[in-house]
Protein backbone atom coordinates (compact mmCIF):
# COMPACT_ATOMS: atom_id res chain seq x y z
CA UNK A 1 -54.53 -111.85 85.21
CA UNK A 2 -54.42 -111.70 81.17
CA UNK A 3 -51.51 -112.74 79.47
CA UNK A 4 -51.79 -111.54 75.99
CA UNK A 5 -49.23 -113.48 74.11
CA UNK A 6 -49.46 -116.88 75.98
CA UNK A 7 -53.57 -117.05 76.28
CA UNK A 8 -53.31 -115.58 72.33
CA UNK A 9 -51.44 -118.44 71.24
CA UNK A 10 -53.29 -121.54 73.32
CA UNK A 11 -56.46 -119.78 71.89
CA UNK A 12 -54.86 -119.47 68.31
CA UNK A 13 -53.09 -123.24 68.72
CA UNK A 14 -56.40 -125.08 69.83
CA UNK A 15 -58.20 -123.88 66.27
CA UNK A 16 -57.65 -126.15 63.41
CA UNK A 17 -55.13 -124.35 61.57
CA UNK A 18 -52.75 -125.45 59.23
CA UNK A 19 -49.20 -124.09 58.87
CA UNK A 20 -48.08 -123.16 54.96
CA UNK A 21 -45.84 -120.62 56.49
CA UNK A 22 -42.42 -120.73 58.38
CA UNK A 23 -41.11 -122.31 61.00
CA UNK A 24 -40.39 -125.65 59.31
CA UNK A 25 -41.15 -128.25 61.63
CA UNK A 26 -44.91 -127.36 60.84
CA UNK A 27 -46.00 -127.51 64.92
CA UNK A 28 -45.06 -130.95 64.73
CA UNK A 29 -43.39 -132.35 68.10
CA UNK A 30 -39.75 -133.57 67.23
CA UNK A 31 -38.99 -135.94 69.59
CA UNK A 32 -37.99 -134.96 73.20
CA UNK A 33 -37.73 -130.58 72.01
CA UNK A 34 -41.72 -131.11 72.69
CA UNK A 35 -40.81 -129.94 76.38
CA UNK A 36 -38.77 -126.29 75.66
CA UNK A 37 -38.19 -125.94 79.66
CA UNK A 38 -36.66 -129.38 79.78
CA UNK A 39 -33.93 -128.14 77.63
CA UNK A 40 -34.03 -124.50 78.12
CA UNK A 41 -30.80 -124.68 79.93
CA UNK A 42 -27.55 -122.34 80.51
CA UNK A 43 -23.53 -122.14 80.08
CA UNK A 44 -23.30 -124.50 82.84
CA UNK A 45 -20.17 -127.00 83.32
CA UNK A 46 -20.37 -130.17 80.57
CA UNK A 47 -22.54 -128.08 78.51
CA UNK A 48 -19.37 -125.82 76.61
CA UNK A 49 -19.49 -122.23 75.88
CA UNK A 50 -21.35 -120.45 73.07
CA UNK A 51 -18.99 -117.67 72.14
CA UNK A 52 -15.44 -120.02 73.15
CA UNK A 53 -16.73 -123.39 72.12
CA UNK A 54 -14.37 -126.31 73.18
CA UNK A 55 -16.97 -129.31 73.03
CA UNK A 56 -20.38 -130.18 72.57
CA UNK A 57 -21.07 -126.96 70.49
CA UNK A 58 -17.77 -127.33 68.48
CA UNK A 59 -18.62 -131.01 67.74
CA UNK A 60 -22.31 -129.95 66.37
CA UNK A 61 -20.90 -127.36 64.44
CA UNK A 62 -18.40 -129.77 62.67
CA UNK A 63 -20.49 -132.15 62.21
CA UNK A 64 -22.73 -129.39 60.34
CA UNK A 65 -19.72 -128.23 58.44
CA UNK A 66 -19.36 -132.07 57.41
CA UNK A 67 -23.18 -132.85 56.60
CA UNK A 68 -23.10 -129.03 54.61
CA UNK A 69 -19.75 -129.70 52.75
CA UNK A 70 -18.11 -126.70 53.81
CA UNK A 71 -14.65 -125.27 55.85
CA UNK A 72 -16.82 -124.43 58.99
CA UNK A 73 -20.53 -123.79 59.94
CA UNK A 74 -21.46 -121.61 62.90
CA UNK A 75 -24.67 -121.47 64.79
CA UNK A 76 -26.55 -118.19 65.02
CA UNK A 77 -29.44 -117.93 67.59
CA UNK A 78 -30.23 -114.27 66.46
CA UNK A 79 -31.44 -115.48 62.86
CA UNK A 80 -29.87 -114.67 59.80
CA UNK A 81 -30.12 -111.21 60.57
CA UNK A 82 -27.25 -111.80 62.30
CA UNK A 83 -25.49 -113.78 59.71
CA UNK A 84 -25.90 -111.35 57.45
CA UNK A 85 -24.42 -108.38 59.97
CA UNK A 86 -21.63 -111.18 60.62
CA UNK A 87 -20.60 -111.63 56.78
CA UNK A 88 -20.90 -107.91 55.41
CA UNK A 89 -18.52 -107.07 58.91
CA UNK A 90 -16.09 -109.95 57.80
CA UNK A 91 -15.74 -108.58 54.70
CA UNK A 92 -15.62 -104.59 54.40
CA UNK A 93 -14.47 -102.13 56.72
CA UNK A 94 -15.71 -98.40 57.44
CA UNK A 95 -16.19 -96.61 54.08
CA UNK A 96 -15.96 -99.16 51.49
CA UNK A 97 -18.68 -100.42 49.47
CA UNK A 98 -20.70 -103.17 49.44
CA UNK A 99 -22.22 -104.29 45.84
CA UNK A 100 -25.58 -105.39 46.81
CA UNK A 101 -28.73 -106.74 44.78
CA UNK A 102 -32.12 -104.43 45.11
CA UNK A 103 -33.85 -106.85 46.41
CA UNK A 104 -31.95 -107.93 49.59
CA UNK A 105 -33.36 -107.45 52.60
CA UNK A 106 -33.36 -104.67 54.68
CA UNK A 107 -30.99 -106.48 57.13
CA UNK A 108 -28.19 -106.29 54.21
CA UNK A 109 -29.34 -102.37 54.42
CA UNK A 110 -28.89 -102.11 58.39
CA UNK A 111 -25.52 -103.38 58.03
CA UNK A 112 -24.61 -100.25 55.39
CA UNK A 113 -25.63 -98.22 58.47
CA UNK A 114 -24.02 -99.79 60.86
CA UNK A 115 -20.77 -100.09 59.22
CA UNK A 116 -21.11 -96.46 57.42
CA UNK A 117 -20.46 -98.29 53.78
CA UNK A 118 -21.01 -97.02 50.51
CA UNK A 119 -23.83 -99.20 48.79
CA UNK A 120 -23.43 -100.08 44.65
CA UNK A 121 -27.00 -101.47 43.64
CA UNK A 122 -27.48 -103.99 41.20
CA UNK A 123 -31.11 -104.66 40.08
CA UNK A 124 -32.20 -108.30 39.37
CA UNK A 125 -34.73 -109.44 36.78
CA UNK A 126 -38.26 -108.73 37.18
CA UNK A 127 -40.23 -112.01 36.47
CA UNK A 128 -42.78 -111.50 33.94
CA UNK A 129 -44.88 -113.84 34.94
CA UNK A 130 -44.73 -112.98 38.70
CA UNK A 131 -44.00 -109.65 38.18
CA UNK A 132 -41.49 -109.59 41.27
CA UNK A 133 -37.94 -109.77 41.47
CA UNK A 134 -36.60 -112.55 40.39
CA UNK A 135 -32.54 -113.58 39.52
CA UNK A 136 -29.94 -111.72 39.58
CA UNK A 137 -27.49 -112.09 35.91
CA UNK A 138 -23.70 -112.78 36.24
CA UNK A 139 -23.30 -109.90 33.54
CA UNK A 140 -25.29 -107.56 35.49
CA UNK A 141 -23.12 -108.37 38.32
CA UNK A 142 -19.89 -107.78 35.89
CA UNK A 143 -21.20 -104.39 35.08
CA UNK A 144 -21.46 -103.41 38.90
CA UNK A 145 -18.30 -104.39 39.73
CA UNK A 146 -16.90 -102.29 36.84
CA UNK A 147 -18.95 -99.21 37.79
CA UNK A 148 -17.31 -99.17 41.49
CA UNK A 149 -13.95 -99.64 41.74
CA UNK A 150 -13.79 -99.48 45.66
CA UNK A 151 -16.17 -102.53 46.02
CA UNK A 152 -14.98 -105.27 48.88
CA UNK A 153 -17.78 -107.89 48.68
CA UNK A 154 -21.32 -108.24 46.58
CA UNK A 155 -24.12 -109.78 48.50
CA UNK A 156 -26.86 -111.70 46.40
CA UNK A 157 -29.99 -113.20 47.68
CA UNK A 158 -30.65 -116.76 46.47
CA UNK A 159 -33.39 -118.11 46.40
CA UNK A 160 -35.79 -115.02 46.53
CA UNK A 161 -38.91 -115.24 49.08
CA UNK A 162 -40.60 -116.39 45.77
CA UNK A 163 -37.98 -119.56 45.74
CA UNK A 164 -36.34 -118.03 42.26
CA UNK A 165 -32.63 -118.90 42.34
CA UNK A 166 -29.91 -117.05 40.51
CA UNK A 167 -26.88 -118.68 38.57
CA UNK A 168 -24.46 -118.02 41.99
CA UNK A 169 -21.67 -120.49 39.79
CA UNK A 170 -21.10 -118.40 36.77
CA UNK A 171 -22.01 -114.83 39.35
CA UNK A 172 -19.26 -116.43 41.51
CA UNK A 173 -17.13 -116.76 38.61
CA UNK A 174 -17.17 -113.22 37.82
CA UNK A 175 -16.87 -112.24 41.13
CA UNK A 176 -13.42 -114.33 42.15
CA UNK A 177 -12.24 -112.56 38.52
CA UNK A 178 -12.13 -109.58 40.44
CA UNK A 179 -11.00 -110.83 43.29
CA UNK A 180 -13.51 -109.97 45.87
CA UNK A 181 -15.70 -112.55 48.03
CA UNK A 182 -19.13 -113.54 47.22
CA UNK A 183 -21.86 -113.60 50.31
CA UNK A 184 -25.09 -115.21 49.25
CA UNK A 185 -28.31 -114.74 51.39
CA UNK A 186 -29.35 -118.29 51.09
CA UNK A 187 -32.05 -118.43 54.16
CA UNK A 188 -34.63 -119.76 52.09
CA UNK A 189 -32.27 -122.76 50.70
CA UNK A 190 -31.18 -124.25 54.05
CA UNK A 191 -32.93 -127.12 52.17
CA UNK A 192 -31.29 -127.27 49.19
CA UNK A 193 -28.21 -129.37 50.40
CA UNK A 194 -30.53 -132.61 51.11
CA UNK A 195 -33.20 -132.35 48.10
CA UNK A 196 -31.75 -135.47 46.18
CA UNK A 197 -34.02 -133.93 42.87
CA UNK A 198 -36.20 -131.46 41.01
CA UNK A 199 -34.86 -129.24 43.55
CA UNK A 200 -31.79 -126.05 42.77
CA UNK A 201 -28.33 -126.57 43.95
CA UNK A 202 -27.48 -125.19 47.21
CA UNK A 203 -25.03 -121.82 46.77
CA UNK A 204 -23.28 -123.76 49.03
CA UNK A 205 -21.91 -126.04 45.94
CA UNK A 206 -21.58 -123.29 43.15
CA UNK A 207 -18.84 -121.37 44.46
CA UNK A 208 -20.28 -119.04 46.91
CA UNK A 209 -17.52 -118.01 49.98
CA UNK A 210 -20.10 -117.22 52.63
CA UNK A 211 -23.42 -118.60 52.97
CA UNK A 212 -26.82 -117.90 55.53
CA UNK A 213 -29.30 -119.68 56.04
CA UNK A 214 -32.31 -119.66 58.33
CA UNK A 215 -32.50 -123.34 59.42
CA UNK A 216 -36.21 -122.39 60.48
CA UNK A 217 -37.54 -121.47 57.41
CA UNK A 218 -37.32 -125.02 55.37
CA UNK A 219 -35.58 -127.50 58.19
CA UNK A 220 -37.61 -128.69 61.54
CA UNK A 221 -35.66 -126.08 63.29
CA UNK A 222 -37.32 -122.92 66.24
CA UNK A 223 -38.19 -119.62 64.66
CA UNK A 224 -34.90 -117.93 64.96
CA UNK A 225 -32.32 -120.69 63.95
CA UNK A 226 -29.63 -120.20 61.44
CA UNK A 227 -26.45 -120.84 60.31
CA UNK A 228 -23.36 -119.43 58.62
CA UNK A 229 -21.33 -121.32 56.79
CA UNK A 230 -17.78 -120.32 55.67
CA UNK A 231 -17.28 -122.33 52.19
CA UNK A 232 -14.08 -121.26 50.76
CA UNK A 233 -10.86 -120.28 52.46
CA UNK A 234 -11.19 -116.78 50.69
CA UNK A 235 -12.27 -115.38 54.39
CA UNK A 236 -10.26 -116.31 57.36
CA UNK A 237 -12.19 -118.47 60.17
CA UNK A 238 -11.00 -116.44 63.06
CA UNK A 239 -11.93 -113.15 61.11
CA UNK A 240 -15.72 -114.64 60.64
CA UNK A 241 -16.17 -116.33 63.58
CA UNK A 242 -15.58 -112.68 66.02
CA UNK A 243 -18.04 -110.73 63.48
CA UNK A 244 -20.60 -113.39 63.91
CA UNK A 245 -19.40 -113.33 67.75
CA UNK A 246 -20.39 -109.44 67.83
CA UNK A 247 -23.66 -110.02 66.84
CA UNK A 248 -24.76 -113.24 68.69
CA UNK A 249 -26.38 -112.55 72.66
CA UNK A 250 -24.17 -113.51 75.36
CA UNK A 251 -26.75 -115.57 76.70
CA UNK A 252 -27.79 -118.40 74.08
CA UNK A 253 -30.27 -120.64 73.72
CA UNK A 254 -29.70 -124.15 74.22
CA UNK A 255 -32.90 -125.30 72.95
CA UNK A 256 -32.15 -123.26 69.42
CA UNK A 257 -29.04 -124.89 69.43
CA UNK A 258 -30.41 -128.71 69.87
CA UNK A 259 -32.73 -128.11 67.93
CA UNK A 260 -30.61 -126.97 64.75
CA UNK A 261 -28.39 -129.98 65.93
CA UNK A 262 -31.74 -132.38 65.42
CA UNK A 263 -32.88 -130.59 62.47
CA UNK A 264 -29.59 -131.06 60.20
CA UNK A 265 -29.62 -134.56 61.73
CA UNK A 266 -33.44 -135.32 60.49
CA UNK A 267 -32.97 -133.62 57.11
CA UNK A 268 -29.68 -136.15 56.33
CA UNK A 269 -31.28 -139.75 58.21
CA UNK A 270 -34.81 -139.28 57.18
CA UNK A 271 -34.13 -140.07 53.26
CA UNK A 272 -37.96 -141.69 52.94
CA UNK A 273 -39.56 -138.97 54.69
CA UNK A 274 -37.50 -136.51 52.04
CA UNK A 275 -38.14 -138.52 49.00
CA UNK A 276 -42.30 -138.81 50.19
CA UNK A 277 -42.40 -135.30 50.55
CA UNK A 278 -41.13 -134.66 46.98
CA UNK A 279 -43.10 -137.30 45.33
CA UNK A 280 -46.29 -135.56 47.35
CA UNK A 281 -45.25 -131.83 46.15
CA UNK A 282 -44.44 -133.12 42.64
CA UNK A 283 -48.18 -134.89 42.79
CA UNK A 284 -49.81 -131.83 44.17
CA UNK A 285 -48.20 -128.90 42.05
CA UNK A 286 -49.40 -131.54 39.06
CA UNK A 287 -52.88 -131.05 40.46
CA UNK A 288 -52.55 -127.56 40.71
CA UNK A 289 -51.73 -126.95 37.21
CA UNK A 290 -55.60 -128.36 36.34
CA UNK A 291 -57.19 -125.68 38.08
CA UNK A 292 -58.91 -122.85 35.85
CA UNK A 293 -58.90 -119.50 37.90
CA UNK A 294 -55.86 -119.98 40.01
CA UNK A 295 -52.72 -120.53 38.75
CA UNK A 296 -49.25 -121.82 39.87
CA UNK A 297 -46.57 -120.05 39.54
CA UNK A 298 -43.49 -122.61 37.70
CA UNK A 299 -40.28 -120.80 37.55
CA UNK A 300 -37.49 -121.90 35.10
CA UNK A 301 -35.74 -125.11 35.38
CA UNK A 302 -32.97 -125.95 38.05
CA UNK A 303 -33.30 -122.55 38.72
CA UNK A 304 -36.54 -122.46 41.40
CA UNK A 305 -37.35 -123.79 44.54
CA UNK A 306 -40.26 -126.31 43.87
CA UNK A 307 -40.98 -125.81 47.35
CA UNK A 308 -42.59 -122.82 46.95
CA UNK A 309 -46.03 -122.56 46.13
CA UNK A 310 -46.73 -118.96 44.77
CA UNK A 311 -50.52 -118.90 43.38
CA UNK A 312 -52.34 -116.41 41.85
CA UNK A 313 -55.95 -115.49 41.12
CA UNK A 314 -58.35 -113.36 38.69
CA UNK A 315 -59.21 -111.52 42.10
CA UNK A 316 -56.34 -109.98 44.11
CA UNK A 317 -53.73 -111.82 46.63
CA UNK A 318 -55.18 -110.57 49.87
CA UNK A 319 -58.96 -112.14 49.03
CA UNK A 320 -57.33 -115.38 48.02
CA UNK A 321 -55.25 -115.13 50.98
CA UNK A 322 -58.52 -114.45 53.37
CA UNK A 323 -60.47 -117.46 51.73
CA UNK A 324 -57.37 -119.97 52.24
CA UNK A 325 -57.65 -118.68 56.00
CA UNK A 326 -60.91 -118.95 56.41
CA UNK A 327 -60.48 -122.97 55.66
CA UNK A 328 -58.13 -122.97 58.29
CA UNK A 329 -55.09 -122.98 55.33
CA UNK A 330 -52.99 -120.36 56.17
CA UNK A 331 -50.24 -118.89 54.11
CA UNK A 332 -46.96 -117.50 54.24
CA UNK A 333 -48.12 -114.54 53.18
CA UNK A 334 -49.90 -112.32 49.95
CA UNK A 335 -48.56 -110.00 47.82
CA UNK A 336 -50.37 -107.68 44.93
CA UNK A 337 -52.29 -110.32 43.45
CA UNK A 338 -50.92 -114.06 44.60
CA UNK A 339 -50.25 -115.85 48.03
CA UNK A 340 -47.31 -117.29 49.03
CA UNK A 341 -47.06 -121.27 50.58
CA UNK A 342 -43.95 -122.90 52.05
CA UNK A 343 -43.42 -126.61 52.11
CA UNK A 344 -41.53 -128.45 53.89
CA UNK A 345 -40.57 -132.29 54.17
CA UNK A 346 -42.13 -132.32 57.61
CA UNK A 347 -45.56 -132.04 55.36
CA UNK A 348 -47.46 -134.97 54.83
CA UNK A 349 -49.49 -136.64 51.52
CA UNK A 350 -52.64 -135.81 54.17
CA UNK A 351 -52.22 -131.96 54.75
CA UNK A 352 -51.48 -131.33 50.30
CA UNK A 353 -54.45 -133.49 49.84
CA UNK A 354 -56.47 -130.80 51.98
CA UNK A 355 -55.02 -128.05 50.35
CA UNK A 356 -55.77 -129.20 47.15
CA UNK A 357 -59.00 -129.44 48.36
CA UNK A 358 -59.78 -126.15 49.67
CA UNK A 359 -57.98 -124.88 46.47
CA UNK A 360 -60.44 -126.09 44.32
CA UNK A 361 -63.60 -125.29 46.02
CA UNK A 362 -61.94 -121.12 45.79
CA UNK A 363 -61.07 -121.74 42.78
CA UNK A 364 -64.76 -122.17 41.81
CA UNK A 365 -65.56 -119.41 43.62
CA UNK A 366 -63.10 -116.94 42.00
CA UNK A 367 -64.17 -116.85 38.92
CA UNK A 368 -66.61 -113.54 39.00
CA UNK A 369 -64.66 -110.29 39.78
CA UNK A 370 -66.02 -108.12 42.43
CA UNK A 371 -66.85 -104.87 41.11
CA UNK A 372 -64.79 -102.96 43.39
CA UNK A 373 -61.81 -105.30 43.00
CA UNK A 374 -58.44 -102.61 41.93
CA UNK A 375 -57.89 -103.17 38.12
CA UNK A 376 -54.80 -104.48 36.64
CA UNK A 377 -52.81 -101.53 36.26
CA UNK A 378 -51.78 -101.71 39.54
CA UNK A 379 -48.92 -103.37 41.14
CA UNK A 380 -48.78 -107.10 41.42
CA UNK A 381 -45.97 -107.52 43.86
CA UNK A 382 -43.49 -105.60 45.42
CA UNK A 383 -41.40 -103.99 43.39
CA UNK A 384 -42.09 -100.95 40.23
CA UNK A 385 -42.92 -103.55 36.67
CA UNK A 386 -39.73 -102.42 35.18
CA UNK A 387 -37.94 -102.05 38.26
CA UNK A 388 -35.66 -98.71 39.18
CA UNK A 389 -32.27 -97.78 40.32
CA UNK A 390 -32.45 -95.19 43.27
CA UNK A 391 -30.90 -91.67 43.30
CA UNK A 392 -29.06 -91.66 45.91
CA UNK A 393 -28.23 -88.25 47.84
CA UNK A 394 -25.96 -89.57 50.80
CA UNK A 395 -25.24 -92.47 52.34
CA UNK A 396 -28.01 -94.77 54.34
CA UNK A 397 -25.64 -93.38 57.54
CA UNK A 398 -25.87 -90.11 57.02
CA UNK A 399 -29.32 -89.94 56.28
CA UNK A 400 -29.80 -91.51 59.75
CA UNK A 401 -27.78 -89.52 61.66
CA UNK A 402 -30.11 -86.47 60.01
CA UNK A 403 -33.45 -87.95 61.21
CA UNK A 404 -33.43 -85.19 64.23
CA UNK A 405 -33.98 -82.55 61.51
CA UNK A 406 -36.65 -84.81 59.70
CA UNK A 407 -40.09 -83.75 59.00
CA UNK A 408 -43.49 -85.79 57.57
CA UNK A 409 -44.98 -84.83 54.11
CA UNK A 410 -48.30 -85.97 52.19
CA UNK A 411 -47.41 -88.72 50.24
CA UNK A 412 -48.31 -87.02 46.88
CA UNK A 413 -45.65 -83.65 48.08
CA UNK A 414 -43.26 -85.80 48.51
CA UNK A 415 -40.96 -86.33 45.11
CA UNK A 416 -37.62 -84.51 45.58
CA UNK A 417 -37.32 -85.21 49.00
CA UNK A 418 -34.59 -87.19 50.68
CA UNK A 419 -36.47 -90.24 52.59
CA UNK A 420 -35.32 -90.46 56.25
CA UNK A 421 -36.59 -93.66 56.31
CA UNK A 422 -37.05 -97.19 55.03
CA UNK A 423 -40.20 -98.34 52.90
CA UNK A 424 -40.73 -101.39 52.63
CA UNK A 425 -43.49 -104.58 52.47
CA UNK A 426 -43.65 -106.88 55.37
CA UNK A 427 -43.12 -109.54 54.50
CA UNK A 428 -40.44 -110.20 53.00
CA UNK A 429 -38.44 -106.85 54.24
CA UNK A 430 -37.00 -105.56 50.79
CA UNK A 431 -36.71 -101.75 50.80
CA UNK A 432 -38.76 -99.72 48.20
CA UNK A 433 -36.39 -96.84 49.30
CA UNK A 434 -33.74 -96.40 51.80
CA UNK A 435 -32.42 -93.55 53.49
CA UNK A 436 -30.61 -90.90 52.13
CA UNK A 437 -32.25 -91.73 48.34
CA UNK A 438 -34.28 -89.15 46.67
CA UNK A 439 -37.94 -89.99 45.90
CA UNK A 440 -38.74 -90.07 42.40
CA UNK A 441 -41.93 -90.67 40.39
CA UNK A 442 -41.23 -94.24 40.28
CA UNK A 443 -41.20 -94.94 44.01
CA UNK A 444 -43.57 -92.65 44.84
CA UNK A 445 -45.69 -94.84 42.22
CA UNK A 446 -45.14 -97.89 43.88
CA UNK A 447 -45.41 -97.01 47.44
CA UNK A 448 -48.90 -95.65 46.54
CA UNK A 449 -50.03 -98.75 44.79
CA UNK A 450 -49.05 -100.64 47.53
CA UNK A 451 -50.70 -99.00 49.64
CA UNK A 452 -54.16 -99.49 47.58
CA UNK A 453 -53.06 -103.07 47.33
CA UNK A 454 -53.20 -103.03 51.42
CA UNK A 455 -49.98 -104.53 51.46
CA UNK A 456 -48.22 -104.46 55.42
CA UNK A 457 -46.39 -101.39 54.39
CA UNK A 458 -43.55 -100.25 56.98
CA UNK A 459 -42.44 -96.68 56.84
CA UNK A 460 -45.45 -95.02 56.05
CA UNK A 461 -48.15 -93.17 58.81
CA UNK A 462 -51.70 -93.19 57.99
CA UNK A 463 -52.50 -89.84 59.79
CA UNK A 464 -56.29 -89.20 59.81
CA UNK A 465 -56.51 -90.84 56.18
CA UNK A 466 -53.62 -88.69 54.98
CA UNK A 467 -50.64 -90.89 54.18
CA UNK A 468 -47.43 -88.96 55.04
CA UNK A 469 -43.69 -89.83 54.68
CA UNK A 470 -40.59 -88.71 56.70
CA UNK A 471 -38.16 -86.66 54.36
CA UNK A 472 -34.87 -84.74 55.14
């Protein structure tokens, strides 16, 4: 009898792959978590109690909150999807408003819904070298919080997908002048904390009240492993730890758990492996830098995640993305016209020298254009080049609760409608437009470049080659 996930993956497993994508622990055995059903256990007597934890959870959880340097650290095996839900709950109630980056993802946007809050939109920087979102400015934060009066929290994300990492001291700063609490969507930083150099702080130590992170992203943790940590006294324990309660399954998953447990525990004790990892990265993106068709993307000082490698090419992202997989190197993922690569210390000196290698036999190879290659006028990334704020016409909760009356429309009919739904690129899940906000020019404009760019575009219907959208 087939089995299509489990024969997919020993099938997909057996090739000679290589990982420069999430989870962290790069398919690497850790230990004794190479047998999931050994440990794949239940609430069972000695083993404590997930949502009333009393002792081996509790002590893990400390000893996080220790290790992370904050008031208390709580495991979430529903991702940071659930952190996120968990912090915006914590901190606003029914019809308030949440001050919110553009770019943070679409999780941040479910929990408007769910919630029924108002949403104040603050757009970052767009990086002009990148030409994606990149940070966030404490004065553009300021001027949000000026706009709306009836904000209870801002949310920023930091570091972006791209690794660029805002200045969350001076935004938290501003934001403890007004006296509201700062939640920072750190998921791609659960790193950040151990990096002894050339690496960002961790939000964590700039001021930040509540931080998320997605222990599976950067740390040898299981797709699906996160954290919360509470890291000033700004938001009550007992008040966080029932929102991220609510949003947790009642049946958890032990092996998550050890695992998160193991992978805080390797990230602090293995100080060679860390520092060997660095000096390899710092080698390779030095390598990198020599090549004459691709190029590495460098960010600004103490302010990006060296982690990240983000390379782009004279053709577009998605060929340079096919020709790493073809070699067996496969990335994170490709945008408009550059790939994305995680690191992680659980890569060795071997797998960068590979890379490297593979790099420079495409980058020979990229130098002649294809004819029918897109030109350069169109989008490079995700998000319009000079960026736009949305018009909204109701909340994303009303424009939900509308969808029964909802209807599809070509693509190019479609400015002046209300969207009933979310656009977005998958990866990395930030919303081109939300419900309830009126489509303009300028969305309409990127949605149908990114659609030329065959970007994994969610929210859209390709309907006998017509591309339609659901309006109100």
């Amino acid at each position: 009898m087939e089995r299509p996930i489990f024969d997919t993956l020993v099938e997909y497993c057996d090739e000679e792959k290589y990982p420069w994508h999430m989870p962290g622990h790069k398919r690497q055995a850790i230990d004794v978590l190479d047998k999931p059903y050994h440990f794949d256990v239940t609430e069972v007597p000695g083993l404590d109690e997930y949502h009333t934890p009393t002792g081996i959870i509790k002590k893990a959880q400390k000893k996080a909150a220790k290790l992370y340097g904050v008031y208390d650290s709580f495991f979430l095996v529903n991702g940071s999807t659930s952190g996120i839900l968990a912090a915006v709950k914590a901190c606003c109630e029914a019809g308030e408003r949440l001050l919110l980056t553009r770019n943070c993802h679409i999780s941040v946007y479910n929990a408007i819904e769910l919630l029924r809050l108002n949403a104040g939109y603050v757009m970052p920087e767009i990086d002009s070298k990148l030409n994606v979102y990149g940070a966030v400015t404490p004065e553009a934060i300021e001027e949000g919080l000026n706009r709306w009066r009836d904000i209870s929290a801002v949310i920023v994300t930091s570091p972006t997908y791209e690794g660029v990492v805002s200045d969350i001291e001076e935004i938290a700063r501003v934001v403890h002048k007004y006296g509201k609490p700062l939640i920072v969507d750190e998921a791609h930083g659960a790193h950040l904390k151990f990096m002894p150099h050339h690496f960002p702080k961790s939000a964590i130590d700039m001021g930040a009240d509540i931080v998320i992170q997605s222990l599976h992203k950067t740390l040898p943790a299981f797709t699906q492993s996160a954290i919360i940590h509470r890291a000033s006294d700004m938001i009550k324990a007992d008040d966080l730890f029932h929102a991220v309660s609510m949003f947790q399954t009642t049946s958890p998953s032990y092996l998550l758990m050890a695992g998160m447990d193991h992978a805080i525990e390797l990230a602090v004790t293995e100080t060679e492996r860390v520092k060997s990892y660095i000096d390899d990265l710092l080698w390779l993106r030095s390598k990198l830098k020599n090549l004459n068709n691709i190029s590495l993307f460098e960010g600004d000082k103490d302010q990006y995640d060296i982690g990240k490698l983000v390379l782009s090419a004279k053709r577009d992202g998605r060929w340079l993305y096919d020709e790493l997989s073809k070699r067996g190197q496969i990335p994170e993922m490709y945008g408009g016209d550059h790939v994305l690569l995680m690191t992680t210390f659980m890569d060795e000196r071997s797998a960068f020298e590979g890379l490297l290698k593979h790099l420079s036999e495409i980058d020979g190879e990229c130098s002649l254009k294809k004819e029918d290659d897109k030109d350069d006028k169109l989008i490079r990334g995700f998000v319009p080049i000079n960026g736009f704020y949305p018009d909204t016409a109701c909340t994303i909760y009303e424009a939900v609760k509308r969808r029964s009356d909802s209807v599809y429309v070509k693509l190019q009919k479609a400015v002046g409608h209300i969207a009933a739904d979310y656009v977005y690129a998958y990866p990395p899940g930030i919303p081109i437009l939300a419900p309830g906000e009126l489509i303009t020019d300028e969305a309409l404009g990127i949605i149908i470049q990114s659609v030329d760019k065959e970007l994994n575009l969610k929210g859209i219907k390709n309907t006998n080659g017509e591309y339609i959208i659901e309006v109100l």
